[in-house]
PDB file of N, CA and C in Angstrom:
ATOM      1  N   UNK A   1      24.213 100.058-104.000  1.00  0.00           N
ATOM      2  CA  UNK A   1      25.559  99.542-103.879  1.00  0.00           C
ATOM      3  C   UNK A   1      26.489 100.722-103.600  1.00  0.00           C
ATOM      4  N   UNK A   2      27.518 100.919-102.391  1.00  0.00           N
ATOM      5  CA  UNK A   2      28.175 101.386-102.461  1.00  0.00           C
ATOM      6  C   UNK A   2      29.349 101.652-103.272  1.00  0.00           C
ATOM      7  N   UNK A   3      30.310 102.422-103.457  1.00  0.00           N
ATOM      8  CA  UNK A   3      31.508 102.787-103.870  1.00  0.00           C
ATOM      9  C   UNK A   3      32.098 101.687-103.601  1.00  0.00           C
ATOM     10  N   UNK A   4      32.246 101.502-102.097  1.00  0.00           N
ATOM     11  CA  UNK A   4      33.324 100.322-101.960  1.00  0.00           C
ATOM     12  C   UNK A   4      32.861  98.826-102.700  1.00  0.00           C
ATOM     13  N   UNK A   5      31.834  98.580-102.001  1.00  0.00           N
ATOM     14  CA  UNK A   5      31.299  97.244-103.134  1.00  0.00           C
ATOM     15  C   UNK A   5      31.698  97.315-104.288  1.00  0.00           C
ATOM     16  N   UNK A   6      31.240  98.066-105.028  1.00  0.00           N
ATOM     17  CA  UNK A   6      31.933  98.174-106.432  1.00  0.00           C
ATOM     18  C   UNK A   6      32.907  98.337-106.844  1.00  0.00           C
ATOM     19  N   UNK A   7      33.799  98.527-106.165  1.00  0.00           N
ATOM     20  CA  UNK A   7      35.215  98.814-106.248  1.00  0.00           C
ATOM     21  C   UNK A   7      35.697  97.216-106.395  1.00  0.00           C
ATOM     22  N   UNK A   8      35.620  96.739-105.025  1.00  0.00           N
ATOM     23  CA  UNK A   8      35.642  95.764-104.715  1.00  0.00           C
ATOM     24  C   UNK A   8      35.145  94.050-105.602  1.00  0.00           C
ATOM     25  N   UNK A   9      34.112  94.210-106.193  1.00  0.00           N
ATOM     26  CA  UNK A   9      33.204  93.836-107.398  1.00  0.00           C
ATOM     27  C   UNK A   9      34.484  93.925-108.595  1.00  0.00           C
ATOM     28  N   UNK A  10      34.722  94.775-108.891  1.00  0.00           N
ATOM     29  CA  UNK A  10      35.984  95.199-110.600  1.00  0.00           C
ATOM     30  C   UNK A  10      36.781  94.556-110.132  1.00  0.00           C
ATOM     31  N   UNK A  11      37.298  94.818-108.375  1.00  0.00           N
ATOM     32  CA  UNK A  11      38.829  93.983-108.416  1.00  0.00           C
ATOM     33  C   UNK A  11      38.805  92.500-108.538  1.00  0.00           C
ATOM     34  N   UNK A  12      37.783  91.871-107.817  1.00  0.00           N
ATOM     35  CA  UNK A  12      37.048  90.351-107.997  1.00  0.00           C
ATOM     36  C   UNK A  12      37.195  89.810-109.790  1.00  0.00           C
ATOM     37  N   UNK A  13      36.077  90.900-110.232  1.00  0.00           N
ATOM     38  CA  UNK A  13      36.363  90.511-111.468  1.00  0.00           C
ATOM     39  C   UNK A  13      37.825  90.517-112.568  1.00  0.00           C
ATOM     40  N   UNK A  14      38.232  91.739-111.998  1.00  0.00           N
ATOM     41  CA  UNK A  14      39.225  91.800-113.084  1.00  0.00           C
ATOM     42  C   UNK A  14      40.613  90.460-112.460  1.00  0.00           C
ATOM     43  N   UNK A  15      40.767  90.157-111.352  1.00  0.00           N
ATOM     44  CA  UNK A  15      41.122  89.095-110.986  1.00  0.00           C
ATOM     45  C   UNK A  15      40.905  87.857-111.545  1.00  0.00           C
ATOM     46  N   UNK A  16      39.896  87.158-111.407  1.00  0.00           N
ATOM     47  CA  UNK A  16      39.212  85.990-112.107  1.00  0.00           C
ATOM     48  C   UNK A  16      39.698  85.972-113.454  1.00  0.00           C
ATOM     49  N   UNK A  17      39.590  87.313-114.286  1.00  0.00           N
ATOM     50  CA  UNK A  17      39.979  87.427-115.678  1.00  0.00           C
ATOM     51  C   UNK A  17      41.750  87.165-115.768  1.00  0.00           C
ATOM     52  N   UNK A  18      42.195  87.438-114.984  1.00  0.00           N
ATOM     53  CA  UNK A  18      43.538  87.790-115.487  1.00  0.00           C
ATOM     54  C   UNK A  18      44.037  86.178-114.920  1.00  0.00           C
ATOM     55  N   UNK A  19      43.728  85.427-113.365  1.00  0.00           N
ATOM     56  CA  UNK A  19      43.100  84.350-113.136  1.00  0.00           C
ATOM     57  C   UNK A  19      43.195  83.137-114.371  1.00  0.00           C
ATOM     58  N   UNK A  20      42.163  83.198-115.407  1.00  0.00           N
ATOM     59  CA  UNK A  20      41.851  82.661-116.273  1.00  0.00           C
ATOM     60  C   UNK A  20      43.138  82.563-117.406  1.00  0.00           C
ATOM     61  N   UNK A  21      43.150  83.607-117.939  1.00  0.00           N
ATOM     62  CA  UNK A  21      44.318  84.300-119.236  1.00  0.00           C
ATOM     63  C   UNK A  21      45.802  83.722-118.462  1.00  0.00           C
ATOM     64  N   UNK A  22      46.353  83.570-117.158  1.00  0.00           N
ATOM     65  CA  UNK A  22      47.775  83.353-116.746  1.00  0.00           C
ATOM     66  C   UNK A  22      47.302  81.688-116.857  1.00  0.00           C
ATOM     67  N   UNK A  23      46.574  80.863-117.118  1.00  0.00           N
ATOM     68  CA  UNK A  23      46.281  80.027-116.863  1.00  0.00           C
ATOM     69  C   UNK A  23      46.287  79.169-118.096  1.00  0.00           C
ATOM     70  N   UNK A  24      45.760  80.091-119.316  1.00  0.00           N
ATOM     71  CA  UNK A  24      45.649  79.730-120.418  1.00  0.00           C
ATOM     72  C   UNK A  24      47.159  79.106-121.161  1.00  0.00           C
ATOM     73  N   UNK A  25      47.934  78.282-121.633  1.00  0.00           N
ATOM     74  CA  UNK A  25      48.743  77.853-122.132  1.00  0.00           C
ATOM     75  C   UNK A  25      48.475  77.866-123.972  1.00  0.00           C
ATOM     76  N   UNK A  26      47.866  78.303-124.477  1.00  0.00           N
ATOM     77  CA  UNK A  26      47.271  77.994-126.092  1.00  0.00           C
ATOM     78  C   UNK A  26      48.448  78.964-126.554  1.00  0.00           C
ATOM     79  N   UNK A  27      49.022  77.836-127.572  1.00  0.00           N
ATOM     80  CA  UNK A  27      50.256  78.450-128.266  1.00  0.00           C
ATOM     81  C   UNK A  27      49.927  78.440-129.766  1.00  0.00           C
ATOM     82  N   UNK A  28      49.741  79.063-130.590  1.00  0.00           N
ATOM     83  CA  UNK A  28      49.108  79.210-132.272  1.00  0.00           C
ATOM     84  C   UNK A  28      50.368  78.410-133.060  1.00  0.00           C
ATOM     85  N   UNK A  29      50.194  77.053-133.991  1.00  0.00           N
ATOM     86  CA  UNK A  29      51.510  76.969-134.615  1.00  0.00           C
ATOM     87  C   UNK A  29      51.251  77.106-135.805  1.00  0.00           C
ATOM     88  N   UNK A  30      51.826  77.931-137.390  1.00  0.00           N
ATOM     89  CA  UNK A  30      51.230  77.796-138.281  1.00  0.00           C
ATOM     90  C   UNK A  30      50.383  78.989-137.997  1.00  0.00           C
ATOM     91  N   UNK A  31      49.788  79.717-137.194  1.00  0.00           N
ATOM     92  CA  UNK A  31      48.689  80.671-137.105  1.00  0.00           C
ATOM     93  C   UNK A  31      47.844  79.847-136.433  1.00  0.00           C
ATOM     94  N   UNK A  32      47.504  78.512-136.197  1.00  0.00           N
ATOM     95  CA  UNK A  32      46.503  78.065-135.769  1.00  0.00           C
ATOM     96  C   UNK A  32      46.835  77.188-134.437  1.00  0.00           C
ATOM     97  N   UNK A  33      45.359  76.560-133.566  1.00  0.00           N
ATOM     98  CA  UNK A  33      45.231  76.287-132.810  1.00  0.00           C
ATOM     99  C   UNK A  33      44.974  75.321-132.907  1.00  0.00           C
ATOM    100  N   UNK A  34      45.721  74.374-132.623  1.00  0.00           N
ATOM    101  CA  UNK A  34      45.167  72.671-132.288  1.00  0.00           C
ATOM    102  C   UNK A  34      45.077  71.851-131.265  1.00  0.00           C
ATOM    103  N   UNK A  35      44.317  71.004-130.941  1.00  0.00           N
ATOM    104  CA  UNK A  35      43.537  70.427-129.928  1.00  0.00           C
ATOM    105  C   UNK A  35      44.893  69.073-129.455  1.00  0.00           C
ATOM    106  N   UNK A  36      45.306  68.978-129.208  1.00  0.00           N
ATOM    107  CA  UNK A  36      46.735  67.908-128.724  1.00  0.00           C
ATOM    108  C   UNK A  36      46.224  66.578-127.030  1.00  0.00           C
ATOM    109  N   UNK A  37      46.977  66.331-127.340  1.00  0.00           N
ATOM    110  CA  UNK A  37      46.261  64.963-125.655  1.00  0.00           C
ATOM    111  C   UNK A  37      47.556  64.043-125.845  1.00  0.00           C
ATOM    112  N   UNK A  38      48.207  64.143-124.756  1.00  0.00           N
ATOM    113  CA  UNK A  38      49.214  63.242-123.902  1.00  0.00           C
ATOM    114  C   UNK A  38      48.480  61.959-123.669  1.00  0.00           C
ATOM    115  N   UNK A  39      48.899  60.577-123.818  1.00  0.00           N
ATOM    116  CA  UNK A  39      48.514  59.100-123.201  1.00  0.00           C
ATOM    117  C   UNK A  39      49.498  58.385-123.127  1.00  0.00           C
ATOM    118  N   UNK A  40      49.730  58.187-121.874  1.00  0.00           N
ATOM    119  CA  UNK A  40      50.512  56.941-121.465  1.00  0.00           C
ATOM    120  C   UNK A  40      50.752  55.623-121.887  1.00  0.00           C
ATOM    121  N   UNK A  41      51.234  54.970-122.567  1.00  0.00           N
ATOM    122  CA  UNK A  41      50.958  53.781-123.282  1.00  0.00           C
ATOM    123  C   UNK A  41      51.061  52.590-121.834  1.00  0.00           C
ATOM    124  N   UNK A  42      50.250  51.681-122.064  1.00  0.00           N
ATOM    125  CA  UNK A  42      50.464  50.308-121.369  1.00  0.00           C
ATOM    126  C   UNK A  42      50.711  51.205-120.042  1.00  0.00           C
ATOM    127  N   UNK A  43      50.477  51.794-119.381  1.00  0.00           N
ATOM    128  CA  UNK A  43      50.202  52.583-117.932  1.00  0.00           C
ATOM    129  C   UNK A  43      52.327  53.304-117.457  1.00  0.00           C
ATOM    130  N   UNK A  44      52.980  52.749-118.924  1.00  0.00           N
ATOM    131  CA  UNK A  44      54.193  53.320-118.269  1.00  0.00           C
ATOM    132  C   UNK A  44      54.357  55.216-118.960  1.00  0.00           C
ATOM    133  N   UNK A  45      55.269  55.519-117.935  1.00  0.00           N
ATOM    134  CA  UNK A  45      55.172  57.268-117.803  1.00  0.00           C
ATOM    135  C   UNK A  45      55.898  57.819-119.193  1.00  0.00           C
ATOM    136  N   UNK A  46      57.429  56.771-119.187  1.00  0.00           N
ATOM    137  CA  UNK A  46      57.949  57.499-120.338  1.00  0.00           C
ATOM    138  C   UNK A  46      57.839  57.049-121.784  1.00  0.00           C
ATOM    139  N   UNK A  47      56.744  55.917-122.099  1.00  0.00           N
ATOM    140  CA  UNK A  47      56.148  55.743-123.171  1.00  0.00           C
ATOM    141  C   UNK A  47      55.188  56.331-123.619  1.00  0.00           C
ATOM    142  N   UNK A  48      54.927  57.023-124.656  1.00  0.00           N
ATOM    143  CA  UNK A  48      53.695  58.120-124.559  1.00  0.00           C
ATOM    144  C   UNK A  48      53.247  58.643-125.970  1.00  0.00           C
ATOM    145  N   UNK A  49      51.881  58.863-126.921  1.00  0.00           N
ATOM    146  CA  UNK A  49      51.797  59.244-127.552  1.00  0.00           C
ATOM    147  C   UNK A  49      50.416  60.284-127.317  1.00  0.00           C
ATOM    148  N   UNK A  50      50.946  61.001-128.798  1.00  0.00           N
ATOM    149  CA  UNK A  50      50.390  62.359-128.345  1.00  0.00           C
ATOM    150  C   UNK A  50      49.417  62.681-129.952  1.00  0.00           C
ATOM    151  N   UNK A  51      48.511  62.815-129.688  1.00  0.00           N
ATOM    152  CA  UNK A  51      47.358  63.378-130.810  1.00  0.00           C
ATOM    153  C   UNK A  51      46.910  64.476-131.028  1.00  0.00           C
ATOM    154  N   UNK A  52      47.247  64.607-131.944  1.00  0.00           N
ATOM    155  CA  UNK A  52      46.894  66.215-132.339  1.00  0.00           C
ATOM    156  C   UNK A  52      45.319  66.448-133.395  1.00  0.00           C
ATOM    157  N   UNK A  53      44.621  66.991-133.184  1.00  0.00           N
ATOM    158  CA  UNK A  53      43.663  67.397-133.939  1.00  0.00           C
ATOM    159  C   UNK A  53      43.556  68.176-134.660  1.00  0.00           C
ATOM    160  N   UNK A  54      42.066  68.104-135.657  1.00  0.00           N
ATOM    161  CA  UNK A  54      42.252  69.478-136.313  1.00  0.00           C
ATOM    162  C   UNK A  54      43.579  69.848-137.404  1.00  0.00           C
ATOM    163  N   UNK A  55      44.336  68.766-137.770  1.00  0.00           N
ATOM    164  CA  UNK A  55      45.258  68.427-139.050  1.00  0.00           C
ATOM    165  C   UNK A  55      45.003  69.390-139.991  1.00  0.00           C
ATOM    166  N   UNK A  56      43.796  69.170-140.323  1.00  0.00           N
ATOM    167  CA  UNK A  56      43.480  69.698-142.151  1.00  0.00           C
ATOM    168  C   UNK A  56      43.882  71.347-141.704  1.00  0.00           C
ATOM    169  N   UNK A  57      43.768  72.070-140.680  1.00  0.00           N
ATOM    170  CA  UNK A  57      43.954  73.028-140.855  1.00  0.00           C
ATOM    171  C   UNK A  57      45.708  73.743-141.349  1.00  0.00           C
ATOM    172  N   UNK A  58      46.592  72.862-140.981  1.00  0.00           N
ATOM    173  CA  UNK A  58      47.870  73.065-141.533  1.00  0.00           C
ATOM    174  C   UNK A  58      48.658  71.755-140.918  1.00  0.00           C
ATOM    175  N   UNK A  59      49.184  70.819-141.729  1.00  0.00           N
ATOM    176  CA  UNK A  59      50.015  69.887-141.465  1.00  0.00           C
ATOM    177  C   UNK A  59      51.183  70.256-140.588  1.00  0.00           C
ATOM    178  N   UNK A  60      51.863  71.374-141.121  1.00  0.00           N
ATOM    179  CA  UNK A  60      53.226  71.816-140.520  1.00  0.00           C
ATOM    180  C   UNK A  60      52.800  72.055-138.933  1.00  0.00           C
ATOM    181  N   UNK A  61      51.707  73.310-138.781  1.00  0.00           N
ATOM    182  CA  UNK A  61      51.471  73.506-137.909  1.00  0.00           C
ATOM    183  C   UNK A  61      51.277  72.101-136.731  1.00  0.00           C
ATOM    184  N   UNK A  62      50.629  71.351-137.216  1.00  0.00           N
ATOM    185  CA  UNK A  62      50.044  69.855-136.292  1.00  0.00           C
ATOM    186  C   UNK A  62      51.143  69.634-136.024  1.00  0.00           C
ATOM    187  N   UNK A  63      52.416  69.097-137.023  1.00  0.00           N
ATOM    188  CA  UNK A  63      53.395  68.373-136.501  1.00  0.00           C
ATOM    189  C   UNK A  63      54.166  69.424-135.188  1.00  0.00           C
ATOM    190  N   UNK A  64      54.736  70.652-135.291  1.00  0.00           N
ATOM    191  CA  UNK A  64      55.023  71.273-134.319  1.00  0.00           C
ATOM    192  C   UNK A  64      54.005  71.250-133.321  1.00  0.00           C
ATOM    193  N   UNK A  65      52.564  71.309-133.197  1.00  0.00           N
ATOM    194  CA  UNK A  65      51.631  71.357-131.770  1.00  0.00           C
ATOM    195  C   UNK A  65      52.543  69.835-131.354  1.00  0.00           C
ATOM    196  N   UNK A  66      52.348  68.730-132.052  1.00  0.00           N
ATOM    197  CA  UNK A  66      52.427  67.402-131.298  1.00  0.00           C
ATOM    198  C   UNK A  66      53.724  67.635-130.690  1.00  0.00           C
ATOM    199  N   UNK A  67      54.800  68.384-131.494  1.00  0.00           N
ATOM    200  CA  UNK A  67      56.218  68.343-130.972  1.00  0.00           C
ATOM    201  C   UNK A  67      56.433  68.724-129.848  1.00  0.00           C
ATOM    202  N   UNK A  68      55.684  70.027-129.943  1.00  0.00           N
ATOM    203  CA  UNK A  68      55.520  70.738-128.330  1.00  0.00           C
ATOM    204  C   UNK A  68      55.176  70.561-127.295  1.00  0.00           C
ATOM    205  N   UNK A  69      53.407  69.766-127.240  1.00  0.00           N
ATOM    206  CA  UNK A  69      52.908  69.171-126.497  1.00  0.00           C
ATOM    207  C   UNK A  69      53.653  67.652-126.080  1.00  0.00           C
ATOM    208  N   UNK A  70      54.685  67.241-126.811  1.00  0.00           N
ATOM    209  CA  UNK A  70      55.476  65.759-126.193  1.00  0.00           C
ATOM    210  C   UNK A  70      56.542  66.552-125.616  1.00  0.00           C
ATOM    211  N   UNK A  71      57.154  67.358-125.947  1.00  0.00           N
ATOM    212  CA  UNK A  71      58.228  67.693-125.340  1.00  0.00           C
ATOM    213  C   UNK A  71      58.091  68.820-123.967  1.00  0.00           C
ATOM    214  N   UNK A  72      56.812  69.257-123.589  1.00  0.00           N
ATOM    215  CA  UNK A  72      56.424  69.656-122.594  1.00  0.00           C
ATOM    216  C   UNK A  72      55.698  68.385-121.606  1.00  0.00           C
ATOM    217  N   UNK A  73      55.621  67.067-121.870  1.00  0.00           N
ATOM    218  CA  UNK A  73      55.470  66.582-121.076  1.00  0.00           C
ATOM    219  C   UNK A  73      56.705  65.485-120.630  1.00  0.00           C
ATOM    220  N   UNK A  74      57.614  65.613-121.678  1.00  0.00           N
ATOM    221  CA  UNK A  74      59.120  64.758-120.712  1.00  0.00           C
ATOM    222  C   UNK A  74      59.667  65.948-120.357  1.00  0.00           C
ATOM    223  N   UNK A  75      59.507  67.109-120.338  1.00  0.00           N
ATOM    224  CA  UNK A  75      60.152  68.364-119.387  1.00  0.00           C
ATOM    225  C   UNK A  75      59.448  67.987-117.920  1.00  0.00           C
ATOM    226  N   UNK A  76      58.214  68.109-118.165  1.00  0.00           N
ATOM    227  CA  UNK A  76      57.101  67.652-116.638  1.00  0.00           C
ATOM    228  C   UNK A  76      57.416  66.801-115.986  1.00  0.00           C
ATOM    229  N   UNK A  77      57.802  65.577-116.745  1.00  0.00           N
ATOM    230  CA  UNK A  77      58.003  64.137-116.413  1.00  0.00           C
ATOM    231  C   UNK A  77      59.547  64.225-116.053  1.00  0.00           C
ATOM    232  N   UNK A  78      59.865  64.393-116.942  1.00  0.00           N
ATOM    233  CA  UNK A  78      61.468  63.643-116.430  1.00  0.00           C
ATOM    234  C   UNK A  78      62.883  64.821-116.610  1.00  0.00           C
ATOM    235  N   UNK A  79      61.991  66.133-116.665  1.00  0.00           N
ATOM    236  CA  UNK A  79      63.069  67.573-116.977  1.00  0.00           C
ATOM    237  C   UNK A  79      64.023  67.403-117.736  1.00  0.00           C
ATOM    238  N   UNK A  80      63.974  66.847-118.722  1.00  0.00           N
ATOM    239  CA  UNK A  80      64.402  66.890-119.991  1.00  0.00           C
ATOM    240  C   UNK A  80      63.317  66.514-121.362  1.00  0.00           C
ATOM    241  N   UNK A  81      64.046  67.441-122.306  1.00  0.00           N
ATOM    242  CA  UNK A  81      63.379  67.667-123.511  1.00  0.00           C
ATOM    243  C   UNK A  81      63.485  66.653-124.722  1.00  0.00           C
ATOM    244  N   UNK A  82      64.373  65.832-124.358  1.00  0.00           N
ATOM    245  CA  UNK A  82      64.859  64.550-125.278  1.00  0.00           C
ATOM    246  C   UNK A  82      63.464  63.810-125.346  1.00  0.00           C
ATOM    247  N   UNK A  83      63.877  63.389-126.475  1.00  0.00           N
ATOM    248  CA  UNK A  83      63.008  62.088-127.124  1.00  0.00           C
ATOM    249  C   UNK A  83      62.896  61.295-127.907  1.00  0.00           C
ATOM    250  N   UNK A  84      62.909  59.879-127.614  1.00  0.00           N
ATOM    251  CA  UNK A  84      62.967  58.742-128.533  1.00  0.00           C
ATOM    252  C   UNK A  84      61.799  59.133-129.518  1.00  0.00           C
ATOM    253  N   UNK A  85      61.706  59.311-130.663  1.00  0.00           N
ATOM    254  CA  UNK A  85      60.347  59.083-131.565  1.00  0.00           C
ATOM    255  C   UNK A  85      60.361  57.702-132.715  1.00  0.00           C
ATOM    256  N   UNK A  86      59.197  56.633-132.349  1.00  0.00           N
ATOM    257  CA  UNK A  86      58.895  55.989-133.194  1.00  0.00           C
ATOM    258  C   UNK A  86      58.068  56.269-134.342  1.00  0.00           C
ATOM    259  N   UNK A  87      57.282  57.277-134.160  1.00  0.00           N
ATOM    260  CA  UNK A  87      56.440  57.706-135.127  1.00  0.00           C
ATOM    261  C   UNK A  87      56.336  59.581-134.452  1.00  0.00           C
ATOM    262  N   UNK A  88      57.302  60.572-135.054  1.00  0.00           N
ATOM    263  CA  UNK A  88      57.290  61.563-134.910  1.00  0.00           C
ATOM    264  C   UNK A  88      57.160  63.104-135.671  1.00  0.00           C
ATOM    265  N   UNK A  89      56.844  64.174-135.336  1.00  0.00           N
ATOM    266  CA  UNK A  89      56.786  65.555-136.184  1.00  0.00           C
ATOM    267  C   UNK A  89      57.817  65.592-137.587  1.00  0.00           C
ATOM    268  N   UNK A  90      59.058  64.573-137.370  1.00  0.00           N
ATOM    269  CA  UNK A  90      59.631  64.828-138.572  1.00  0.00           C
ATOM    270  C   UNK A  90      59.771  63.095-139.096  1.00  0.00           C
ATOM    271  N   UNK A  91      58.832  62.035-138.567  1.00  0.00           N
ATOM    272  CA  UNK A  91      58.573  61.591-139.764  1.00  0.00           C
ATOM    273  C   UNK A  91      57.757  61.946-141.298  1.00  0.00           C
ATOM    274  N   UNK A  92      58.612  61.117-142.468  1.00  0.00           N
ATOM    275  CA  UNK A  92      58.253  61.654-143.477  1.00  0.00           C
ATOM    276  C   UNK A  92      56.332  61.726-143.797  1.00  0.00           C
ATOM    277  N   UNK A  93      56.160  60.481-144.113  1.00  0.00           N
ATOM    278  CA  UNK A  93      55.210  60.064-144.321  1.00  0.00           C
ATOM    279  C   UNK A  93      53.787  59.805-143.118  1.00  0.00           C
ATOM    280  N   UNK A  94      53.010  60.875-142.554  1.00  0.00           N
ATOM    281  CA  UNK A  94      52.075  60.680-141.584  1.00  0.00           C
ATOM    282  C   UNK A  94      50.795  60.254-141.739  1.00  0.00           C
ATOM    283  N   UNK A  95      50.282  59.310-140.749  1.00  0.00           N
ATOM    284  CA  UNK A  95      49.034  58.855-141.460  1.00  0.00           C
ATOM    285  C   UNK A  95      47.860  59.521-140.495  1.00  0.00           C
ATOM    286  N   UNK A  96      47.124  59.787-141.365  1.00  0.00           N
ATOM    287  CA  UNK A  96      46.017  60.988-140.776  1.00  0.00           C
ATOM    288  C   UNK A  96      44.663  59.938-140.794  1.00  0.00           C
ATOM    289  N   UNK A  97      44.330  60.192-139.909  1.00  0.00           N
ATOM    290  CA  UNK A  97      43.135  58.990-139.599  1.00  0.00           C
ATOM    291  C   UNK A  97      41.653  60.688-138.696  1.00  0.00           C
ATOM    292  N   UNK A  98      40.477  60.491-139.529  1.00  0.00           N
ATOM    293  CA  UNK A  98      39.865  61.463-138.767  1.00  0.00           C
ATOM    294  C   UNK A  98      40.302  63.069-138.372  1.00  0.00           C
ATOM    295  N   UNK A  99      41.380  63.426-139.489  1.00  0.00           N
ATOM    296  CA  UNK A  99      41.568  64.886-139.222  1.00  0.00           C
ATOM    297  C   UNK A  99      42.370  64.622-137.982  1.00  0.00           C
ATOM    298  N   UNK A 100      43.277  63.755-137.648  1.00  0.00           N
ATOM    299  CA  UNK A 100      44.699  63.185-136.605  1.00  0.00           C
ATOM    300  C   UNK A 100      45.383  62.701-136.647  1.00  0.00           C
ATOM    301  N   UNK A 101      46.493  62.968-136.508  1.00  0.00           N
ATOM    302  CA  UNK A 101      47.352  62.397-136.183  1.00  0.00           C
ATOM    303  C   UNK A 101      48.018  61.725-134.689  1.00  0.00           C
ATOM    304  N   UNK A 102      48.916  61.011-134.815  1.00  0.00           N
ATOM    305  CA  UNK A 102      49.226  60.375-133.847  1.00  0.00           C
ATOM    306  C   UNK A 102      50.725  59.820-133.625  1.00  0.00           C
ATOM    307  N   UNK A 103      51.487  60.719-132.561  1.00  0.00           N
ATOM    308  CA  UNK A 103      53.100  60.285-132.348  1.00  0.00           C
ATOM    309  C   UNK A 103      53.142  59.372-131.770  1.00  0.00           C
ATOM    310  N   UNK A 104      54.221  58.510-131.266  1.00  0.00           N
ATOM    311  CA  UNK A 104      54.962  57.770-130.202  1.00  0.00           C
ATOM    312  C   UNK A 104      56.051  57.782-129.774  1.00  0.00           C
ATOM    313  N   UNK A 105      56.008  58.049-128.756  1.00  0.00           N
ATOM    314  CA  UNK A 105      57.892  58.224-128.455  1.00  0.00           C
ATOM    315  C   UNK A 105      58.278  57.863-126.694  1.00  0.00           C
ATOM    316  N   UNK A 106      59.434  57.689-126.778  1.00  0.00           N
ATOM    317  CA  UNK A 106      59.595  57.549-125.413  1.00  0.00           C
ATOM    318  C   UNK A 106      60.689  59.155-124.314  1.00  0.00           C
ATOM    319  N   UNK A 107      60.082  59.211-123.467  1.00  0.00           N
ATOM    320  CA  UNK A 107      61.181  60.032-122.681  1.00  0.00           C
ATOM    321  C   UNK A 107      62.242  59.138-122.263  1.00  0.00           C
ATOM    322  N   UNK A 108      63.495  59.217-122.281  1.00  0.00           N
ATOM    323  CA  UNK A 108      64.605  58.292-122.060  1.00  0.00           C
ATOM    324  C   UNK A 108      64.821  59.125-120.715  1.00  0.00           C
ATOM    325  N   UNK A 109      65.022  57.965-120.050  1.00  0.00           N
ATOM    326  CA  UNK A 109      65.452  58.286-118.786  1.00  0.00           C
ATOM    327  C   UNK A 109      66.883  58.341-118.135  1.00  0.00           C
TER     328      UNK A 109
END
């Protein structure tokens, strides 16, 4: 292998890597990492709840992932951060089903 190949080879790679990492969005809340998922209710856009996983590891933390992950998708959706919540991060009482929780809210349009 030449010089240049290999040269060439690091820049490939170190590309792909950096590639990957600008790509990555994982935000720690609480110190930790939780698993979150956007769904459309009944196929409309600005009805939507959002599940967060991985609970037991810090409640506080979950409720901010779900907060974040809903409010990054009516930014996507409808560029604003507002949100109706029927069942949200600062309701009191959350019901944890399987180490999850589960919001609902609407983006108001």
């Amino acid at each position: 292998m030449t010089k240049k190949m290999f040269l060439i080879g690091i820049l490939v790679a170190t590309t792909a890597v950096a590639a990957c990492q600008a790509g990555s969005e994982r935000v720690a809340f609480d110190g930790k990492y939780f698993r979150t998922k956007v769904t459309k209710v009944d196929g409309k856009r600005d009805v939507f709840t959002v599940t967060v996983r991985d609970v037991a590891q810090s409640i506080a933390g979950a409720r901010e992932a779900g907060r974040h992950e809903a409010v990054s998708y009516c930014v996507g959706t409808y560029g604003s951060s507002d949100i109706d919540w029927v069942v949200g991060p600062d309701t009191p009482e959350l019901r944890i089903v399987d180490n999850a929780i589960v919001f609902q809210g609407t983006c108001p349009q």
